[in-house]
N, C-alpha and C. Protein backbone atom coordinates (compact mmCIF):
# COMPACT_ATOMS: atom_id res chain seq x y z
N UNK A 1 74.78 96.43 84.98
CA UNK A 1 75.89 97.35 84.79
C UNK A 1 75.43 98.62 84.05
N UNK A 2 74.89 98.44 82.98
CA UNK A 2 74.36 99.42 82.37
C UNK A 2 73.09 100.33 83.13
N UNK A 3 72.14 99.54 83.66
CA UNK A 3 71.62 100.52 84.60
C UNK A 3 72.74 101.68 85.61
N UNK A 4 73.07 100.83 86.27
CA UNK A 4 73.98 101.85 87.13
C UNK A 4 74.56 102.75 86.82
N UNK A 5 75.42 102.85 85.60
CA UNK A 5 75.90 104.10 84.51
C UNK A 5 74.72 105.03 84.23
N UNK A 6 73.48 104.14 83.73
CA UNK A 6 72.37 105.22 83.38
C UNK A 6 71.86 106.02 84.75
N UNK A 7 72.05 105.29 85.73
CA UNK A 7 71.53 106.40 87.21
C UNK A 7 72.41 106.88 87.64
N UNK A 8 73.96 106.89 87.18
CA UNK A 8 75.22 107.97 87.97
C UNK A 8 74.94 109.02 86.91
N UNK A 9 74.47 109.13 85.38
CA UNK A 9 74.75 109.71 84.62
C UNK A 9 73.11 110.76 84.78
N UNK A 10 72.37 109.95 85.54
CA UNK A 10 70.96 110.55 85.68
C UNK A 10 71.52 111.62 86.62
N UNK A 11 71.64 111.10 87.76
CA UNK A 11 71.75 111.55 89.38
C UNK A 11 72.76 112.67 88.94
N UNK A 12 74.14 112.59 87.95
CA UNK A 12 74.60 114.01 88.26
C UNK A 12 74.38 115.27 87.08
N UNK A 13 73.32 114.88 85.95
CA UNK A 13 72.56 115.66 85.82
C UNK A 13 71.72 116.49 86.30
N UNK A 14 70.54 115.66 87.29
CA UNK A 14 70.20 116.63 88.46
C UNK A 14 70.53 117.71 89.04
N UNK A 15 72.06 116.82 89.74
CA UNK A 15 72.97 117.62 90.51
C UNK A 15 73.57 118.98 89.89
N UNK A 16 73.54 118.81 88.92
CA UNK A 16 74.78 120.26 87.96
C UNK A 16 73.10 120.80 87.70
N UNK A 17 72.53 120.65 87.08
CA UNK A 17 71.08 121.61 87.01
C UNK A 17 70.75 122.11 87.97
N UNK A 18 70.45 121.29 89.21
CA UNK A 18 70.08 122.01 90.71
C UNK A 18 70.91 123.34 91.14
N UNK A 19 72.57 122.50 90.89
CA UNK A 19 73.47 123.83 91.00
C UNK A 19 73.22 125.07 90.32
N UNK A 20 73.57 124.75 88.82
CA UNK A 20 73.65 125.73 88.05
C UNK A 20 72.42 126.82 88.28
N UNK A 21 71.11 126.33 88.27
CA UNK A 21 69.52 127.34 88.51
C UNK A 21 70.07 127.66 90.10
N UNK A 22 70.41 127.01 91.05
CA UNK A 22 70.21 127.64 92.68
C UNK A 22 71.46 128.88 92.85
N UNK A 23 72.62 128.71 92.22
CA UNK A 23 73.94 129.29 92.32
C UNK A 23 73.63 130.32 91.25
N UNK A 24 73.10 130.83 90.51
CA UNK A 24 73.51 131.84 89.58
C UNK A 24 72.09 132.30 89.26
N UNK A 25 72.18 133.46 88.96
CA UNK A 25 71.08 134.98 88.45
C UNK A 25 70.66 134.41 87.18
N UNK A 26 71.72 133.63 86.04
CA UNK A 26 71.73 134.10 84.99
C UNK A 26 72.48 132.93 84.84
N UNK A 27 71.78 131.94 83.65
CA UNK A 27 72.69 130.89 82.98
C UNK A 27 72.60 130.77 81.26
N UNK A 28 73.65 131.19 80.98
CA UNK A 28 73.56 130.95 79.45
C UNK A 28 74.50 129.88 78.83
N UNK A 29 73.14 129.11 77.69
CA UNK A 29 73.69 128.11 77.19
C UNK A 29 73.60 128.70 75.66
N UNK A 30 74.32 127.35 74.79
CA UNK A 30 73.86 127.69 73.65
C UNK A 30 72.58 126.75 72.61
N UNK A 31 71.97 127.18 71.92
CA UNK A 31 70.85 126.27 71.10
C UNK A 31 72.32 125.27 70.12
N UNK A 32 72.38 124.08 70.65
CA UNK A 32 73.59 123.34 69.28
C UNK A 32 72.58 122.48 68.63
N UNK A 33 73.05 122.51 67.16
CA UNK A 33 72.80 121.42 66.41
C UNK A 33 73.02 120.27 66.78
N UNK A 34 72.09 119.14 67.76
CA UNK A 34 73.09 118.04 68.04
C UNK A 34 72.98 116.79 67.10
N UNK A 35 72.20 117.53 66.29
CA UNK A 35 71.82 116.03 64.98
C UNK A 35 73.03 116.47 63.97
N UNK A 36 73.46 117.73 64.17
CA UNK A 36 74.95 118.15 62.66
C UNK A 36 75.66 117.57 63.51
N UNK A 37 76.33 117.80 65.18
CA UNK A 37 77.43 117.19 65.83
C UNK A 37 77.45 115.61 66.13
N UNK A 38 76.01 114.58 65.94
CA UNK A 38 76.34 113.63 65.59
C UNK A 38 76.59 112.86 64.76
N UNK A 39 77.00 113.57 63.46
CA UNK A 39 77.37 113.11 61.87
C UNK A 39 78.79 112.54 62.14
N UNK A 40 79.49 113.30 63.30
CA UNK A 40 80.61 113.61 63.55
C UNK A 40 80.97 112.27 64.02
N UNK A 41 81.50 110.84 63.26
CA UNK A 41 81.68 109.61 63.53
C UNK A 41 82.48 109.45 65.14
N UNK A 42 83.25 110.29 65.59
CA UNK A 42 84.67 110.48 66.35
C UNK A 42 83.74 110.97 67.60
N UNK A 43 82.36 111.85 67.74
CA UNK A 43 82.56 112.27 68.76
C UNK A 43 81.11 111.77 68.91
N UNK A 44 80.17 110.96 68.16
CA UNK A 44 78.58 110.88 68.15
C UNK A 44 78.71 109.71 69.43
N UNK A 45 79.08 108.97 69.79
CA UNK A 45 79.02 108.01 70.64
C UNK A 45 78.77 108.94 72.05
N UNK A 46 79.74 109.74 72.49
CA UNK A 46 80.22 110.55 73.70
C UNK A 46 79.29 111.73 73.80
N UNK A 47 78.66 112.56 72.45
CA UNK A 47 77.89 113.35 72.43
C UNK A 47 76.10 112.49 73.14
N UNK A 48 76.16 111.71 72.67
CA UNK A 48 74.43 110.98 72.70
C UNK A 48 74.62 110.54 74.14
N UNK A 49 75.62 110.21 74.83
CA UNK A 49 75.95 109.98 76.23
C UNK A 49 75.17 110.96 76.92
N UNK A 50 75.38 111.96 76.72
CA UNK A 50 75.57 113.34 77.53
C UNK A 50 73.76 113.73 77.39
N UNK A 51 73.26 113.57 76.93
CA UNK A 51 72.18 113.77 76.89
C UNK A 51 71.65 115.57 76.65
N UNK A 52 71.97 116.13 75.87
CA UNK A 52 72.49 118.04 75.53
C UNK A 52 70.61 117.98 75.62
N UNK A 53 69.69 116.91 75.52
CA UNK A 53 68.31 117.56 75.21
C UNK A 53 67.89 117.76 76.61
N UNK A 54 68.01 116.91 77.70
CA UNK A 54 67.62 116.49 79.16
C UNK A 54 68.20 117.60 80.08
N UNK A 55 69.72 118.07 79.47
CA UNK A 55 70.21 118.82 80.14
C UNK A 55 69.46 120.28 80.31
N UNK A 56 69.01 120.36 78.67
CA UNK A 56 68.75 121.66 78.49
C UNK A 56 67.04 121.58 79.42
N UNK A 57 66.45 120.67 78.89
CA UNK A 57 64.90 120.64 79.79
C UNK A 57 65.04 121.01 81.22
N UNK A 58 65.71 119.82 82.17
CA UNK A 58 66.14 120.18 83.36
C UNK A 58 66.36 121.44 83.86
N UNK A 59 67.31 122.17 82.74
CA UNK A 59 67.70 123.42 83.20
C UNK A 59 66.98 124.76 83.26
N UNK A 60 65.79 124.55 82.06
CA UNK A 60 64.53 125.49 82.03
C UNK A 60 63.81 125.35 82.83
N UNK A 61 62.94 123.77 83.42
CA UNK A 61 62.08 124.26 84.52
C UNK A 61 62.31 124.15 86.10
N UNK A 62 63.95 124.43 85.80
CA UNK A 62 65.05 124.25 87.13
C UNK A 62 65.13 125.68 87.55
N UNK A 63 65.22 126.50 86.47
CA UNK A 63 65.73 127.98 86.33
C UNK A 63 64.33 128.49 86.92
N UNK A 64 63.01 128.35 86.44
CA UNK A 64 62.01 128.97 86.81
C UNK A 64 61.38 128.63 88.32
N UNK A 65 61.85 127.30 88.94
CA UNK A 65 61.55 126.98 89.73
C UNK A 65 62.16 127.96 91.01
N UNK A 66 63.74 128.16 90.94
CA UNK A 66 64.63 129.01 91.66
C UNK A 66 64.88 130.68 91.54
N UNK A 67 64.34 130.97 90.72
CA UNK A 67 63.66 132.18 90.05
C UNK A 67 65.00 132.60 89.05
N UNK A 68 65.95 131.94 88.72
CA UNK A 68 67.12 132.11 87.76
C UNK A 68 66.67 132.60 85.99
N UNK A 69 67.60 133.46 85.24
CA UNK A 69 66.95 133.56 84.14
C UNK A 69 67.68 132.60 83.18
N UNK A 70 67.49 132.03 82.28
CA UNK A 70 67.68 130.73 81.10
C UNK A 70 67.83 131.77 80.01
N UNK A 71 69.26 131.75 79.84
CA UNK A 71 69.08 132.58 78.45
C UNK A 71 69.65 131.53 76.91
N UNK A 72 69.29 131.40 76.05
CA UNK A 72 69.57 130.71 75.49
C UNK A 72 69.71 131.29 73.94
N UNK A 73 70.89 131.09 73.42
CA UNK A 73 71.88 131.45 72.05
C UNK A 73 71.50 130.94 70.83
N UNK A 74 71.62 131.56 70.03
CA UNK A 74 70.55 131.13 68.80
C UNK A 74 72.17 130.22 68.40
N UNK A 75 71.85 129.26 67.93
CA UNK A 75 72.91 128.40 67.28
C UNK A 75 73.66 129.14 65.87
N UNK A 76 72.87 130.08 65.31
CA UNK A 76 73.75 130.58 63.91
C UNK A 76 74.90 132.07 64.91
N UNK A 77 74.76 132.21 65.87
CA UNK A 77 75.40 133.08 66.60
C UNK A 77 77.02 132.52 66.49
N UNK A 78 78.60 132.89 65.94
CA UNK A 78 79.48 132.97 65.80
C UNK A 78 80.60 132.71 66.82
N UNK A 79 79.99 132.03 68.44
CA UNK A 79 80.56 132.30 69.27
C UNK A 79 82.20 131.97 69.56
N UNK A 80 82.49 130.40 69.05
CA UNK A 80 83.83 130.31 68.91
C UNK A 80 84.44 131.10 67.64
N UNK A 81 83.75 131.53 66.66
CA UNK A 81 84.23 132.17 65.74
C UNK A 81 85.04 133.73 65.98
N UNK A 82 84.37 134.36 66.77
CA UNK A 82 84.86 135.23 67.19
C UNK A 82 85.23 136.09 68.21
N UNK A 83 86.20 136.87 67.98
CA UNK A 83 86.91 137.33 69.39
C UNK A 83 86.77 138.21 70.51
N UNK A 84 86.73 137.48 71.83
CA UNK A 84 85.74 138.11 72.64
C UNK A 84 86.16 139.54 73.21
N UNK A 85 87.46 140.00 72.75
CA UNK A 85 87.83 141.25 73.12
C UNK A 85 87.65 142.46 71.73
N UNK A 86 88.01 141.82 70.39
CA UNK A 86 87.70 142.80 69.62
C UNK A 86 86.44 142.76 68.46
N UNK A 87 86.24 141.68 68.38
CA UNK A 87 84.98 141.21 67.60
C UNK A 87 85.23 140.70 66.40
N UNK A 88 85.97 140.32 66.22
CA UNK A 88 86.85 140.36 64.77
C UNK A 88 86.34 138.81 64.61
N UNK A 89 85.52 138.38 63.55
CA UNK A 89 85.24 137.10 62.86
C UNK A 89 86.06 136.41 61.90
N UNK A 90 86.16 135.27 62.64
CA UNK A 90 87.21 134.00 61.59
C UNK A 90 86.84 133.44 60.34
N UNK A 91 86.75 133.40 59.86
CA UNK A 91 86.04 132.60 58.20
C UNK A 91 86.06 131.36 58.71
N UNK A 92 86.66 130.61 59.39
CA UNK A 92 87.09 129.37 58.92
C UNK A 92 87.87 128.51 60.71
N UNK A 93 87.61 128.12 61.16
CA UNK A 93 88.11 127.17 62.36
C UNK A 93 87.52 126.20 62.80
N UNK A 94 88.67 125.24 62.59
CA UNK A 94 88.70 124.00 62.58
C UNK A 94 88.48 123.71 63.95
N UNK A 95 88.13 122.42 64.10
CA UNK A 95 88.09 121.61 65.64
C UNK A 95 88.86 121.22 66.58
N UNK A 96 90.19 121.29 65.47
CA UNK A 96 91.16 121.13 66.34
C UNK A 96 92.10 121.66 66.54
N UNK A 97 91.93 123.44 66.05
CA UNK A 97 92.09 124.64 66.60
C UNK A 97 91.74 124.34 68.39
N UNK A 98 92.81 124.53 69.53
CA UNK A 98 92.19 124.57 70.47
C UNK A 98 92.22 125.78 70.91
N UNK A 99 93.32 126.59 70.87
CA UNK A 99 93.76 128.14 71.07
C UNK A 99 92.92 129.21 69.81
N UNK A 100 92.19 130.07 70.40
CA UNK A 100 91.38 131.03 69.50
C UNK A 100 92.91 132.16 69.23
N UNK A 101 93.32 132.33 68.18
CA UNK A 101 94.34 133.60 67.84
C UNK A 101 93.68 134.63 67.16
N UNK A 102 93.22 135.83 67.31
CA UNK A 102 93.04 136.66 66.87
C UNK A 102 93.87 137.63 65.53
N UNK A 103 93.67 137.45 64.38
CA UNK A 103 94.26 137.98 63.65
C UNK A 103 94.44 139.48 63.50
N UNK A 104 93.41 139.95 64.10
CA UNK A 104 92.98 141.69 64.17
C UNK A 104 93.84 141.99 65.76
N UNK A 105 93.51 142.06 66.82
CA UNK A 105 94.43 141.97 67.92
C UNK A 105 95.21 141.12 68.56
N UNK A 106 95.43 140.20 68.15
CA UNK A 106 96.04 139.24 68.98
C UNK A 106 96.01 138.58 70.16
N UNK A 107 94.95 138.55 70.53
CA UNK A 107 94.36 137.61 71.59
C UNK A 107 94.95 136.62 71.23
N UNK A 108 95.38 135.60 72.04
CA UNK A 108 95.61 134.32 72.26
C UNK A 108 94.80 134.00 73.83
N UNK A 109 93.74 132.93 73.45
CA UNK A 109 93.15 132.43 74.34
C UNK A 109 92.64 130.68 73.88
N UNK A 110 91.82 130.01 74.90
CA UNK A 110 91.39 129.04 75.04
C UNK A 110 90.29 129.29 74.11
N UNK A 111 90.12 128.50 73.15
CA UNK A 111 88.90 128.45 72.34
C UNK A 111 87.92 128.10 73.01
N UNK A 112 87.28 127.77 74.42
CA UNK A 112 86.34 127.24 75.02
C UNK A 112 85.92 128.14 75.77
N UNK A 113 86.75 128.75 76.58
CA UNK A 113 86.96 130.30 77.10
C UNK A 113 86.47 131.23 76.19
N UNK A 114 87.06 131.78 75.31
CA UNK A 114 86.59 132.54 74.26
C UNK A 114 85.14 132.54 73.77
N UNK A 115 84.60 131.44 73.82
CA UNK A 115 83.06 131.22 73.04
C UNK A 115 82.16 131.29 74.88
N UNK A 116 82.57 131.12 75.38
CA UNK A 116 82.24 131.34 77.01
C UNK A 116 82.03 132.91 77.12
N UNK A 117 83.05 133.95 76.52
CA UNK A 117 82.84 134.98 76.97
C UNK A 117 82.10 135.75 75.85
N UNK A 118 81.80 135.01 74.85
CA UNK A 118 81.14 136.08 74.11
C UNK A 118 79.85 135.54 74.08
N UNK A 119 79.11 134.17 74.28
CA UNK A 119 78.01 133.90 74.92
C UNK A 119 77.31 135.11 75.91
N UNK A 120 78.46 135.35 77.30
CA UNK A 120 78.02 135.67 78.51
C UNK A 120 77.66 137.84 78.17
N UNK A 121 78.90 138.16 76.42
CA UNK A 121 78.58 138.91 76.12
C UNK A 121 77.39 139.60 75.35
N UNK A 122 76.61 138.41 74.73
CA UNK A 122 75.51 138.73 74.02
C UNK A 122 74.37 138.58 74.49
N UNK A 123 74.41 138.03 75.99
CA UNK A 123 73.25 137.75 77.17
C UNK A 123 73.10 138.90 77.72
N UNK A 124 74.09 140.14 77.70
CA UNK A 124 74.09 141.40 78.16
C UNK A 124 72.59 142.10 77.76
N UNK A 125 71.76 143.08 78.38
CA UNK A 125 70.93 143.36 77.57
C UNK A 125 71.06 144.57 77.07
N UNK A 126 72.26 145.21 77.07
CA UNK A 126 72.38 146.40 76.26
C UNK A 126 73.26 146.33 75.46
N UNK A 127 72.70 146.66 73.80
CA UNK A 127 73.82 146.55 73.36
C UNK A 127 74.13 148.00 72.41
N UNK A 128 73.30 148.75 72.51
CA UNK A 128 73.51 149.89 71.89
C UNK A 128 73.99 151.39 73.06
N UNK A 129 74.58 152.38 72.84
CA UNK A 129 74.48 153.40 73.72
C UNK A 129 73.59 154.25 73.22
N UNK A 130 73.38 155.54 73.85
CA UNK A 130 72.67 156.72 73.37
C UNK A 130 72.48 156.90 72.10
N UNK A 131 73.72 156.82 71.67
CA UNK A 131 73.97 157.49 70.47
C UNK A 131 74.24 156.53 69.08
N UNK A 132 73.28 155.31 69.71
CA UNK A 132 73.45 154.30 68.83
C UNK A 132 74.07 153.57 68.30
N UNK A 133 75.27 153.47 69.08
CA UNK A 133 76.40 152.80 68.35
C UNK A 133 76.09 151.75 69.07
N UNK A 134 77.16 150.88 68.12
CA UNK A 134 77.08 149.18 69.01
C UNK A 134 78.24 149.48 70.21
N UNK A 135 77.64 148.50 71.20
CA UNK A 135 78.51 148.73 72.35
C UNK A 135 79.18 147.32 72.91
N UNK A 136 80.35 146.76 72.70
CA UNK A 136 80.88 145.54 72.94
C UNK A 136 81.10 145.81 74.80
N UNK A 137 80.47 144.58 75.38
CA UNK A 137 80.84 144.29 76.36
C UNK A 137 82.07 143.81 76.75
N UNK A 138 83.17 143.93 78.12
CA UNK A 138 84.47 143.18 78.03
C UNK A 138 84.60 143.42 79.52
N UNK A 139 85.41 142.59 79.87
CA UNK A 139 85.72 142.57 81.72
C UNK A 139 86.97 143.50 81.54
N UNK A 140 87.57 143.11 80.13
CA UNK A 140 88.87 144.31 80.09
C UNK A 140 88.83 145.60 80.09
N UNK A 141 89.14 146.54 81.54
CA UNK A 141 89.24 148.14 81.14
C UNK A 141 89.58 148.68 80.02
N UNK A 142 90.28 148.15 79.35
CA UNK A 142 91.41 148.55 78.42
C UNK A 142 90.86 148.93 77.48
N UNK A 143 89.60 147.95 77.08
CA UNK A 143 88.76 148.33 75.97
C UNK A 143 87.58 148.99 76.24
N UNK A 144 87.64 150.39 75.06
CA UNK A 144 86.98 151.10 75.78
C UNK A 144 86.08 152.00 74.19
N UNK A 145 85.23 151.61 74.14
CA UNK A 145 85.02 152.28 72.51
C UNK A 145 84.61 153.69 72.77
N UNK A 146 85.84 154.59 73.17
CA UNK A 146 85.18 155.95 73.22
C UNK A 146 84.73 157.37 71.98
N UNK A 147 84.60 155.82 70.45
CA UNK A 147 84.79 157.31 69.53
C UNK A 147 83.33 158.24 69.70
N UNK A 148 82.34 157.70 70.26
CA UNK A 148 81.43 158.73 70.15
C UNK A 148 81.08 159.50 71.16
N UNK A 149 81.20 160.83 70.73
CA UNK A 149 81.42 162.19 72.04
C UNK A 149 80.13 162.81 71.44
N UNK A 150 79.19 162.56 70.92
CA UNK A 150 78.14 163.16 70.24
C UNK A 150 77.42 163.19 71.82
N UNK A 151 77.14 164.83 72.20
CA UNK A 151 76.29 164.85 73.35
C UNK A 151 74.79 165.61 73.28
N UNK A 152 73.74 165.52 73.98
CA UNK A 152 72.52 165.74 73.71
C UNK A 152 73.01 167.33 73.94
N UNK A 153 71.66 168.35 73.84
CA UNK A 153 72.24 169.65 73.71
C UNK A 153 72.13 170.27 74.97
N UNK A 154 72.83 170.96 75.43
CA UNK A 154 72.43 171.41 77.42
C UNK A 154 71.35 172.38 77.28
N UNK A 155 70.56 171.86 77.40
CA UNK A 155 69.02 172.62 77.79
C UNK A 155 68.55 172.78 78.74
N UNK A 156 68.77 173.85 79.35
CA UNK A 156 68.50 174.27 81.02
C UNK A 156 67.17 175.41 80.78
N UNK A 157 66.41 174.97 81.82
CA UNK A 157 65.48 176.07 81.93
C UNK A 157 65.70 177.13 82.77
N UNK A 158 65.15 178.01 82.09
CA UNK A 158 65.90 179.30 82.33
C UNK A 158 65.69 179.81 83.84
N UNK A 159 64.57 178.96 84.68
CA UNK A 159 64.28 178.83 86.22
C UNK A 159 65.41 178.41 86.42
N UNK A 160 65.37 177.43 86.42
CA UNK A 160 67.28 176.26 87.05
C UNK A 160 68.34 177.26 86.68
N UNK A 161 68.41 177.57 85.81
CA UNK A 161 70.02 178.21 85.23
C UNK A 161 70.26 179.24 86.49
N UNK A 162 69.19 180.71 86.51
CA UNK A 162 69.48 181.74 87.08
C UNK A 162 69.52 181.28 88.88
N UNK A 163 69.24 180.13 89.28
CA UNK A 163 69.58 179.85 90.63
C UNK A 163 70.99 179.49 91.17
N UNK A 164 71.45 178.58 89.60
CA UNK A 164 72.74 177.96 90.00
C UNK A 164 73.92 178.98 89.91
């Protein structure tokens, strides 16, 4: 009996790695503590199931095999902590917080969602503009950090100018 669990639990490891490297450009996980999350009496049984070390192996020389890139999140990175539309950091959330609320804008979202999109935001590889500011990524138009209008100086040579 126990074999058979250990080869459904093998076999669809495979399967979600094969996917994940053949289906996507770009997979980002995060680095977790899984020796702090098995202190955790309530969830260490279900965590050690899952196998978070096999997954992650699989998925590195899965990614290089399919030519996919493996990006991977430094674990002190804030991701459920903070909010993926304004950036605004929580001091303090609990586990069984499931809804992320934003105290600075008011986002109300899925706390799982939320740490999903600011993962997929810090995998971005730009994070500064021209003019050096930090530049938050967002799928939302809405947000739009336009305070800096600082522009380089129009320097035309004096060939180009007198043609146009």
């Amino acid at each position: 009996m126990y074999l058979r669990i250990f080869n459904v639990r093998r076999d669809t490891l495979h399967k979600l790695t094969t996917y994940l490297a053949k289906s996507h450009s770009k997979v980002v996980i995060e680095d977790l503590n899984v020796s702090g999350i098995l202190k955790n009496r309530r969830l260490a049984r279900a965590i050690a199931d899952v196998g978070f070390y096999e997954f992650r192996r699989q998925l590195e020389y899965k990614c290089g095999w399919y030519g996919s890139e493996l990006v991977v999140v430094s674990r002190t990175f804030p991701s459920s902590k903070m909010c993926s539309q304004c950036g605004h950091r929580k001091k303090e959330l609990s586990l069984s917080e499931r809804k992320y609320n934003c105290d600075q804008c008011g986002l109300e979202i899925d706390r799982d969602l939320n740490a999903a999109l600011n993962l997929v935001a810090v995998s971005l590889p730009e994070t500064e503009n021209a003019c050096g500011e930090e530049v938050r990524h967002s799928k939302s138009s809405e947000i739009c950090n336009a305070a800096s209008m600082k522009q380089e100086p129009n320097i035309i040579p004096d060939s180009i100018s007198r043609n146009v």
